[in-house]
Protein backbone atom coordinates (compact mmCIF):
# COMPACT_ATOMS: atom_id res chain seq x y z
CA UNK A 1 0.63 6.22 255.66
CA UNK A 2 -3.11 6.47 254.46
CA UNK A 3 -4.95 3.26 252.76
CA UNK A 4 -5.45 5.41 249.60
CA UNK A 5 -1.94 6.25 249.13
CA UNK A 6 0.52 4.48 246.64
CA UNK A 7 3.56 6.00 247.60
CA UNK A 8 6.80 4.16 247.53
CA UNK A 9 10.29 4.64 248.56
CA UNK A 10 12.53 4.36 245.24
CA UNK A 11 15.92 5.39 246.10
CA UNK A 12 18.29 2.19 247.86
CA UNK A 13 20.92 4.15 249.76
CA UNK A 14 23.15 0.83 249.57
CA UNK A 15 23.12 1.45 245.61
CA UNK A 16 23.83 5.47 245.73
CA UNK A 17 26.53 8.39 245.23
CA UNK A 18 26.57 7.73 249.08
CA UNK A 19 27.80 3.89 248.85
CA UNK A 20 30.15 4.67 245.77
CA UNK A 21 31.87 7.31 248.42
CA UNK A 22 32.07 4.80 251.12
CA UNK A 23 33.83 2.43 248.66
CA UNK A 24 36.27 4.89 247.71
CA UNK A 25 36.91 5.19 251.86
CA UNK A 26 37.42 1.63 252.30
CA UNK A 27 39.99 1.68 249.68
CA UNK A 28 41.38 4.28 251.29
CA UNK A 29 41.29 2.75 254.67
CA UNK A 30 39.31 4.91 256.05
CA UNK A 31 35.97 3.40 258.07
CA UNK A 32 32.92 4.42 255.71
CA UNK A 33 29.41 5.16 257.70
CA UNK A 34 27.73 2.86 255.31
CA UNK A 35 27.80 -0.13 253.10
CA UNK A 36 29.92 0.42 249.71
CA UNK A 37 29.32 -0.62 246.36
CA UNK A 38 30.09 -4.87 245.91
CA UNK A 39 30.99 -4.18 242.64
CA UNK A 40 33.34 -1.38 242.96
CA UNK A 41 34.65 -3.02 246.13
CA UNK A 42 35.53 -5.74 244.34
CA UNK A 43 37.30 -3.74 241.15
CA UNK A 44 39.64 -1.93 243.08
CA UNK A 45 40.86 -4.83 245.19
CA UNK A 46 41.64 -6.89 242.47
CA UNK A 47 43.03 -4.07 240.64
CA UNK A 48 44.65 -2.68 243.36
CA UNK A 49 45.17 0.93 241.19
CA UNK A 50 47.42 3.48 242.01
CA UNK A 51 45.33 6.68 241.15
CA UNK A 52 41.65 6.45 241.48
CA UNK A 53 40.05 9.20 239.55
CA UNK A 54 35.83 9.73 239.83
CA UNK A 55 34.49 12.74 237.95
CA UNK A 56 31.02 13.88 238.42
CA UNK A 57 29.14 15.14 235.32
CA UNK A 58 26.66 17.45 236.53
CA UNK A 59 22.99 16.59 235.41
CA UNK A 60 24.22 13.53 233.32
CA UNK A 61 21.57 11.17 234.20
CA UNK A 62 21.41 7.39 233.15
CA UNK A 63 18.58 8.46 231.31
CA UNK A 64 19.48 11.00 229.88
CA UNK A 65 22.18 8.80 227.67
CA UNK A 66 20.34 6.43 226.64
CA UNK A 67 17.95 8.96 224.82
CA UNK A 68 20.76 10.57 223.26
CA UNK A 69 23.86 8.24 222.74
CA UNK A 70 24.04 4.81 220.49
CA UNK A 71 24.96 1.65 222.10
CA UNK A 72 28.50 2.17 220.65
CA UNK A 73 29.08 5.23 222.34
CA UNK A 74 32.17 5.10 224.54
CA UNK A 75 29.95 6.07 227.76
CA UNK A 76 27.52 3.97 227.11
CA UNK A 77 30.11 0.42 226.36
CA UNK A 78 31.75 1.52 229.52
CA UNK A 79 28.67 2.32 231.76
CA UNK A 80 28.89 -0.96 234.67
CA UNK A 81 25.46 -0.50 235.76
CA UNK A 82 23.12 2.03 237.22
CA UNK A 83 23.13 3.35 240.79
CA UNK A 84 20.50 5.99 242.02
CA UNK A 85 21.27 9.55 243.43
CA UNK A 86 20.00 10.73 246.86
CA UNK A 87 17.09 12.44 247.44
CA UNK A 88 16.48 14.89 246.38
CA UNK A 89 18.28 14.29 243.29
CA UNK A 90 19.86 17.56 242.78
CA UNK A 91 23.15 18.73 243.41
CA UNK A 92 22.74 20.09 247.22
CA UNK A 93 22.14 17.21 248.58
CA UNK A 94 24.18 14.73 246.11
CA UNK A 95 27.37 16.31 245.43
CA UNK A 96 27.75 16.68 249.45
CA UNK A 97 26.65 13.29 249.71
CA UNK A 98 29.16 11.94 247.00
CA UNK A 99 32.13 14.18 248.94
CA UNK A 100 31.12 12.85 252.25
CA UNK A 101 30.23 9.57 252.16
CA UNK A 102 26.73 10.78 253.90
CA UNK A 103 23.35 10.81 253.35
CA UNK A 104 21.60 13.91 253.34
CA UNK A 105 19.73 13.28 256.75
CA UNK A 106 23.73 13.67 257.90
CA UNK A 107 25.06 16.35 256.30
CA UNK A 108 22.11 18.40 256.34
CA UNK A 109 21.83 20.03 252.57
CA UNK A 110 18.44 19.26 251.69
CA UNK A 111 17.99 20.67 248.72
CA UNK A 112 18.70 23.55 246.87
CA UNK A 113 16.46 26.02 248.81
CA UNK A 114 16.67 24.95 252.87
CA UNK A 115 14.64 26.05 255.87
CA UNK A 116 17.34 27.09 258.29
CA UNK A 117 15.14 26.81 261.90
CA UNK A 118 18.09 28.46 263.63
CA UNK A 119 17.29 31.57 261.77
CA UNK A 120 13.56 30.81 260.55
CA UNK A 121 14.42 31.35 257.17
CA UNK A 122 14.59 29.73 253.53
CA UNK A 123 18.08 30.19 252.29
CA UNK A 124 19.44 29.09 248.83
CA UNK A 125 22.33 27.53 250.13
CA UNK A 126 24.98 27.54 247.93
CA UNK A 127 24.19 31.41 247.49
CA UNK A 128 23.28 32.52 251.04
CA UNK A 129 20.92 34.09 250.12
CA UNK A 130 17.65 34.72 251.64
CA UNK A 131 14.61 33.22 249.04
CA UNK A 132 13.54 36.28 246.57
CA UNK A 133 16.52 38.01 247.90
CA UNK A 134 19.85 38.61 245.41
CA UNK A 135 22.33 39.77 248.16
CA UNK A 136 24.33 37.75 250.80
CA UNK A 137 21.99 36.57 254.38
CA UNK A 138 23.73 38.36 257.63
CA UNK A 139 22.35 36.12 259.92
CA UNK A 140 23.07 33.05 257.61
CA UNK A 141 26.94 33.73 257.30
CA UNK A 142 26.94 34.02 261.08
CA UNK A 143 25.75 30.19 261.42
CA UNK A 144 26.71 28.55 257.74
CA UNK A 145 30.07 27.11 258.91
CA UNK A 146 28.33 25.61 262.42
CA UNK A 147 25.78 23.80 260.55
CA UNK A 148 26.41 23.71 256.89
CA UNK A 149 30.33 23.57 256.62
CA UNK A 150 31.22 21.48 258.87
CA UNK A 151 31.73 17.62 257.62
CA UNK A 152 34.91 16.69 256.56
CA UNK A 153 35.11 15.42 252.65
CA UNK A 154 36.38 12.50 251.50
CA UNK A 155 39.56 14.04 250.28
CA UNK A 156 40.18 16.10 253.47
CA UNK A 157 40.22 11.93 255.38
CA UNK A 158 41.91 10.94 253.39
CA UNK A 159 44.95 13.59 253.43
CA UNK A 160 44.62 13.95 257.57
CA UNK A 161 44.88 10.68 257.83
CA UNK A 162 48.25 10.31 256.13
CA UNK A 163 49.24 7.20 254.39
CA UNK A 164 47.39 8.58 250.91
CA UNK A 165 46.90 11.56 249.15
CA UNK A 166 43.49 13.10 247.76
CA UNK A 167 42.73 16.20 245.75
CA UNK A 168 39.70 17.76 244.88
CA UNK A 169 39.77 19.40 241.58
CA UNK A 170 36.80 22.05 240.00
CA UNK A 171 35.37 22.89 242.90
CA UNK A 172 31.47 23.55 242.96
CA UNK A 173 30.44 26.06 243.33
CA UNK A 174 33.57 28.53 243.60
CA UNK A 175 36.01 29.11 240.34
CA UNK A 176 34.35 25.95 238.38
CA UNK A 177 35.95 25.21 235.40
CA UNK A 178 33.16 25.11 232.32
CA UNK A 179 36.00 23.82 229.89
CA UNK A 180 36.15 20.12 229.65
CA UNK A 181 39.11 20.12 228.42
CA UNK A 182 40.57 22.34 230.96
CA UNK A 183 39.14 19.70 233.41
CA UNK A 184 41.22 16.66 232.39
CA UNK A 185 44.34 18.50 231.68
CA UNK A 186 44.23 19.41 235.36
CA UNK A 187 44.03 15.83 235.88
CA UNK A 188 46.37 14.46 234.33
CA UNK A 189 48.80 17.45 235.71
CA UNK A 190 47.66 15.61 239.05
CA UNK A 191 48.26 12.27 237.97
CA UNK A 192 51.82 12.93 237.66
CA UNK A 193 52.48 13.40 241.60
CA UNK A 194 54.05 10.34 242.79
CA UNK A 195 52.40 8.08 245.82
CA UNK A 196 48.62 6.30 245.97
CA UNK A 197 45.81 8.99 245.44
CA UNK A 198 41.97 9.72 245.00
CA UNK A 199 40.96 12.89 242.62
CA UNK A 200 37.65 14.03 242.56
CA UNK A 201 36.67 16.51 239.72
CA UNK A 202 33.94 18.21 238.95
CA UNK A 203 32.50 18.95 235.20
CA UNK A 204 28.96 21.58 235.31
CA UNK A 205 27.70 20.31 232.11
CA UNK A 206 25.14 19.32 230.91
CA UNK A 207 22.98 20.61 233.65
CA UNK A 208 23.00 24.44 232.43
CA UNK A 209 22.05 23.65 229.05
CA UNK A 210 19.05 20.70 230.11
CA UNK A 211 17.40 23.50 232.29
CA UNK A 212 17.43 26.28 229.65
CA UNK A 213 16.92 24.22 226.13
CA UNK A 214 15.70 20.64 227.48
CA UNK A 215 16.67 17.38 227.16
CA UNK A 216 15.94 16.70 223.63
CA UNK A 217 17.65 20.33 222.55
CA UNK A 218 19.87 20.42 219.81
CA UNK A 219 22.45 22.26 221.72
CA UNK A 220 21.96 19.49 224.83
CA UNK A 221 22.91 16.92 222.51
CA UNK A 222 25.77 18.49 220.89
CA UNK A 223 26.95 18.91 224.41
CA UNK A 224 26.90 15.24 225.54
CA UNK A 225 28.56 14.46 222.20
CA UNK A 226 30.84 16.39 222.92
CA UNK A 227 31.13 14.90 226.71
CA UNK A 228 31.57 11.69 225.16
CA UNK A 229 33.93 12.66 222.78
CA UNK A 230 36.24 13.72 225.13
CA UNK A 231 36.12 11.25 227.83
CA UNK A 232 37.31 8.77 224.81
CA UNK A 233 40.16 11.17 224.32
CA UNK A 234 41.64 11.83 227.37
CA UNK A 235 40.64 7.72 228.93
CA UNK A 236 43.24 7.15 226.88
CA UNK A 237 46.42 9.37 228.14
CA UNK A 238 44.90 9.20 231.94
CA UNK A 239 45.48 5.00 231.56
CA UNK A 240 49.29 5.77 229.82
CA UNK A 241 49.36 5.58 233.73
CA UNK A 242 49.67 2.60 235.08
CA UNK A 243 46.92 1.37 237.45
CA UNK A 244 44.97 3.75 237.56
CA UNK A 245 40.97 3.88 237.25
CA UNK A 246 38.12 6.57 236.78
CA UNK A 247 34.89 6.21 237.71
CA UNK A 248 32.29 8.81 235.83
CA UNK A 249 28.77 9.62 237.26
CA UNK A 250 26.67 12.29 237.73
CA UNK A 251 24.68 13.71 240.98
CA UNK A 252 21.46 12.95 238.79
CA UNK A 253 19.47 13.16 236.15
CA UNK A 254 16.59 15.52 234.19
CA UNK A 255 13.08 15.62 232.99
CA UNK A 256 10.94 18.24 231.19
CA UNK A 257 8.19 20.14 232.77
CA UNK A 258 4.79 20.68 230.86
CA UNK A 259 2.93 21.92 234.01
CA UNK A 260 3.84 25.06 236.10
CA UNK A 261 1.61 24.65 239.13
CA UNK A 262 0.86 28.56 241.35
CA UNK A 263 -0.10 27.70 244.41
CA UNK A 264 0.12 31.50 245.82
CA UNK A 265 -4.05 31.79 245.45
CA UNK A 266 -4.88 28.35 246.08
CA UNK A 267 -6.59 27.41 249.00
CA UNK A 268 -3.66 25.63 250.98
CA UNK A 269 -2.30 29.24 251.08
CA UNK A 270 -4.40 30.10 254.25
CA UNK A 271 -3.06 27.30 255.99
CA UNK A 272 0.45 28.11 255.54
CA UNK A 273 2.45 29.73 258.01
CA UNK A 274 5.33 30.98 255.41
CA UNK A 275 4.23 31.26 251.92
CA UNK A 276 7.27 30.41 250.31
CA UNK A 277 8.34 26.60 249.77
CA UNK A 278 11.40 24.94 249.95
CA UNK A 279 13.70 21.66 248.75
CA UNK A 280 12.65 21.51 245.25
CA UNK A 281 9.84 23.01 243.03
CA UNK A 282 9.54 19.01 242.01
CA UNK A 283 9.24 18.24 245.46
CA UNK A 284 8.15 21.02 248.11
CA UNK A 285 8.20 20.95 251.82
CA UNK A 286 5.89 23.02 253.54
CA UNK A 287 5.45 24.73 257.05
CA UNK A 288 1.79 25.12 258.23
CA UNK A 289 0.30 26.61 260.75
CA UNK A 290 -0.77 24.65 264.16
CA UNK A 291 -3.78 23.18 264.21
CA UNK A 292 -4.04 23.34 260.48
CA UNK A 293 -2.10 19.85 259.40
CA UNK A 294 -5.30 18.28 258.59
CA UNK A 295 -7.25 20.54 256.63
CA UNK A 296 -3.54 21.86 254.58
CA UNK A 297 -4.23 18.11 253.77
CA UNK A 298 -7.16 17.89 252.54
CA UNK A 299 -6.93 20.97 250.75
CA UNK A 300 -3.57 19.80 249.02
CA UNK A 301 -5.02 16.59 248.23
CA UNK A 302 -8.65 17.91 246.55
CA UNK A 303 -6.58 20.19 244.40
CA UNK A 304 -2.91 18.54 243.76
CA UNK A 305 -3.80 15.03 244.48
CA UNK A 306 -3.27 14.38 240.82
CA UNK A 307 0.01 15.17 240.28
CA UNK A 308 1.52 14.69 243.62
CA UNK A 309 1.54 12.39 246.85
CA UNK A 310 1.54 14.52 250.00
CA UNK A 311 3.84 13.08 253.01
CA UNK A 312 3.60 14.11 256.23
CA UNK A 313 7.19 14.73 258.57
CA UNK A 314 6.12 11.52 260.26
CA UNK A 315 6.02 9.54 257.29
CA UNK A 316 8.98 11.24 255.68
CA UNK A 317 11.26 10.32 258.35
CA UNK A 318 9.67 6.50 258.95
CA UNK A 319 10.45 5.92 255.21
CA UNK A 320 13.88 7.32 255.52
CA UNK A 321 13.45 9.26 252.37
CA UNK A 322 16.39 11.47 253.08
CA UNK A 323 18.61 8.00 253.89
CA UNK A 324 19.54 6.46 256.85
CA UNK A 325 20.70 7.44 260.49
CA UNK A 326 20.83 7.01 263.90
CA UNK A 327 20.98 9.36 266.71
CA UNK A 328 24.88 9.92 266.50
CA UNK A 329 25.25 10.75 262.83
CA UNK A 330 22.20 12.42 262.11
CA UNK A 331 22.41 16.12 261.28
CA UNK A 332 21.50 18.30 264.20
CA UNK A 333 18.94 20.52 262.12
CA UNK A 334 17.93 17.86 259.82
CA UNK A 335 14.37 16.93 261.48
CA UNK A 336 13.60 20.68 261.92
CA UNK A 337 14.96 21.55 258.43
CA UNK A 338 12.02 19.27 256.44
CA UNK A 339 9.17 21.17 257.34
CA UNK A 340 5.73 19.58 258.17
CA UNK A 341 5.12 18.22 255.08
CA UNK A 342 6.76 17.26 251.55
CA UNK A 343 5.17 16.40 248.22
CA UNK A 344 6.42 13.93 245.99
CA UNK A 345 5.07 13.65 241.86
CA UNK A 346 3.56 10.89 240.80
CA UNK A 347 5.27 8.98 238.39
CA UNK A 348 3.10 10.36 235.26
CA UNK A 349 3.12 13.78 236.48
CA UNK A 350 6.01 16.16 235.05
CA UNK A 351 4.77 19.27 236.94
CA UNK A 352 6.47 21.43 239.45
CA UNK A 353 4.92 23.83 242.25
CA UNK A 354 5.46 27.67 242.36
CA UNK A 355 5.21 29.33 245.52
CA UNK A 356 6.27 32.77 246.54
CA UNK A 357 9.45 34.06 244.76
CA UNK A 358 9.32 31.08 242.64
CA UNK A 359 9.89 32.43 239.27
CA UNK A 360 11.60 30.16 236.45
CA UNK A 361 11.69 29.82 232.58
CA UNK A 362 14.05 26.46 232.91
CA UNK A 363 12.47 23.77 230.22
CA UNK A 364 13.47 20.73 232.37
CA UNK A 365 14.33 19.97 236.32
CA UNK A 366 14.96 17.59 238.52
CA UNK A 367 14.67 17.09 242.55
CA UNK A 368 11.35 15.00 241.85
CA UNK A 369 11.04 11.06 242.18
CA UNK A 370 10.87 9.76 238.54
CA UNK A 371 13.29 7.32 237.42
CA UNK A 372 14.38 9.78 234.48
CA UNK A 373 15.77 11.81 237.92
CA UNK A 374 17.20 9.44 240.22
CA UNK A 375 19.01 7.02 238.03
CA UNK A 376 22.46 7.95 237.05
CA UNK A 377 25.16 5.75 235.53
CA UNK A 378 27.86 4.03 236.87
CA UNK A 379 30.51 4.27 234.21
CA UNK A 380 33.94 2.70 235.27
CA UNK A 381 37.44 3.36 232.65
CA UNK A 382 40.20 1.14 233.58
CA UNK A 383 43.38 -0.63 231.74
């Protein structure tokens, strides 16, 4: 890394949606890739609950509740600490990490937008689509299941294993289930089958309404009211069962934009080999031509130098920015899939970079490196 540059790594994988999975493993008995949580380790053994519920709020950052709710909200008395997200905080790579107990250098979603080197192309992967395209890839749903389907959740384990049941409820992103209400009822219809069992469930607010009205919007806040509202509600028929537990987090958090950043006529352009980026707008990865690493630098650095630090592949993967890995676990495309180099905002810069086919009118994001994006809370319910 270069004298002149401040960069440092922020996210602890041994505090992240990735350890809180691998604790939910080990109470499972299965053998988690990495270290758990201490302090959920040690709840559920001296518990020892019956039903083990964690529901992911999506876009609920720590944050984010702390701007919003009072220190008597029922979220906020029951929040146990803080734990970060993965990088990049959004809910590619985080959801799959909190259903695998992996970090995304293992299971391979980078981000919402990935470059797919089998194919040499930029797909948004929960769409299959092709970036700036609106209709299913061909040669995407040919490989998808290979390379992007193909680690086994922490509820699938735990159910071939045999000695516990798991269920995952609201799946993202197929048939989700907007209604809150709809999501605990199904829930507690779960809770009612007889014999040891994890549930994973899956709520899509607030994340819709923080991109399109922002964090401080009226309807955002009538919306995590509301989220709080109901978690107090239905905590308390869900612990009418007897040892049972629920863990609520959120893949992470949010942060308003005030600087829209077109790189399509800037001079880094010429030294790109696909115009498009890829990851996150907050944080793009970049392929460049041969021969051209050094002065792509430069360029980046005279004219977006301000608002964000430029890493090259090298660096990325010496800091271990997408998690740790070793040879056997690492994802097969995951050193091809980062490009050649990713940028990363500085902590006072709320900007995001537009490259070709990036068009958005979404108030607030996330994907960067702030804290107001990679903090989310670690709110535990139990009798």
């Amino acid at each position: 890394m270069s004298s002149d540059d401040k960069f440092k790594t922020k996210i602890d994988y041994d505090k992240s949606l990735t350890s809180l999975a691998c604790s939910i493993e080990k109470y499972f008995d299965i053998i988690p890739k990495h270290k758990s949580l201490p302090y959920i380790d040690e709840l559920l053994n001296e518990k020892k609950p019956e039903n083990v519920i964690l529901l992911l709020c999506d876009g609920l950052g720590s944050r984010i509740l702390d701007k919003i709710l009072d220190k008597n909200a029922y979220l906020i008395k029951n929040r146990k600490d803080e734990i970060y997200s993965v990088f990049p905080p959004t809910t590619a790579a985080s959801l799959n990490s909190i259903k695998t107990g992996l970090n995304p250098s293992e299971h391979g979603w980078l981000g919402w937008t990935g470059y797919v080197p089998p194919i040499k192309k930029m797909i948004t992967l929960y769409k299959d689509y092709e970036k700036g395209k609106r209709e299913k890839d061909k040669d995407f749903l040919e490989i998808k299941n290979k390379y992007y389907y193909n680690t086994k959740t922490v509820t699938e384990k735990i159910t071939e294993a045999g000695k516990y049941l798991a269920y995952e409820l609201n799946c993202y992103p197929y048939n989700v289930d907007r209604d809150i209400d709809s999501v605990f009822k199904r829930i507690l219809e779960t809770l009612k089958i007889k014999g040891k069992k994890y549930i994973f469930s899956y709520y899509p607010e607030p994340d819709d309404i923080l991109h399109d009205k922002g964090v401080k919007s009226e309807d955002a806040i009538k919306e995590i009211e509301k989220i709080n509202k109901k978690v107090e509600e239905y905590s308390k028929l869900i612990l009418e069962n007897k040892n049972t537990i629920m863990i609520i987090v959120a893949d992470h958090g949010h942060l308003i934009v005030d600087e829209r950043i077109d790189i399509k006529n800037s001079e880094i352009s010429k030294y790109l080999e696909n115009p498009k980026i890829f990851i996150e707008n907050r944080s793009p990865a970049f392929l460049v031509k041969k021969g051209e690493e050094e002065n792509f630098k430069k360029s980046f650095n005279k004219d977006f130098g301000k608002q964000f630090y430029l890493l090259s592949k090298e660096e990325i993967l010496n800091n271990k920015i997408f998690g740790e890995y070793n040879q056997d676990s690492k994802h097969e495309l995951f050193e091809s899939s980062i490009g050649d180099f990713i940028a990363f905002p500085k902590d006072s810069s709320n900007s995001i970079l537009l490259g070709e086919c990036d068009q958005t009118n979404n108030v607030s994001f996330h994907g960067g490196y702030s804290d107001d994006e990679i903090f989310i809370p670690l709110i535990v319910i139990s009798n």
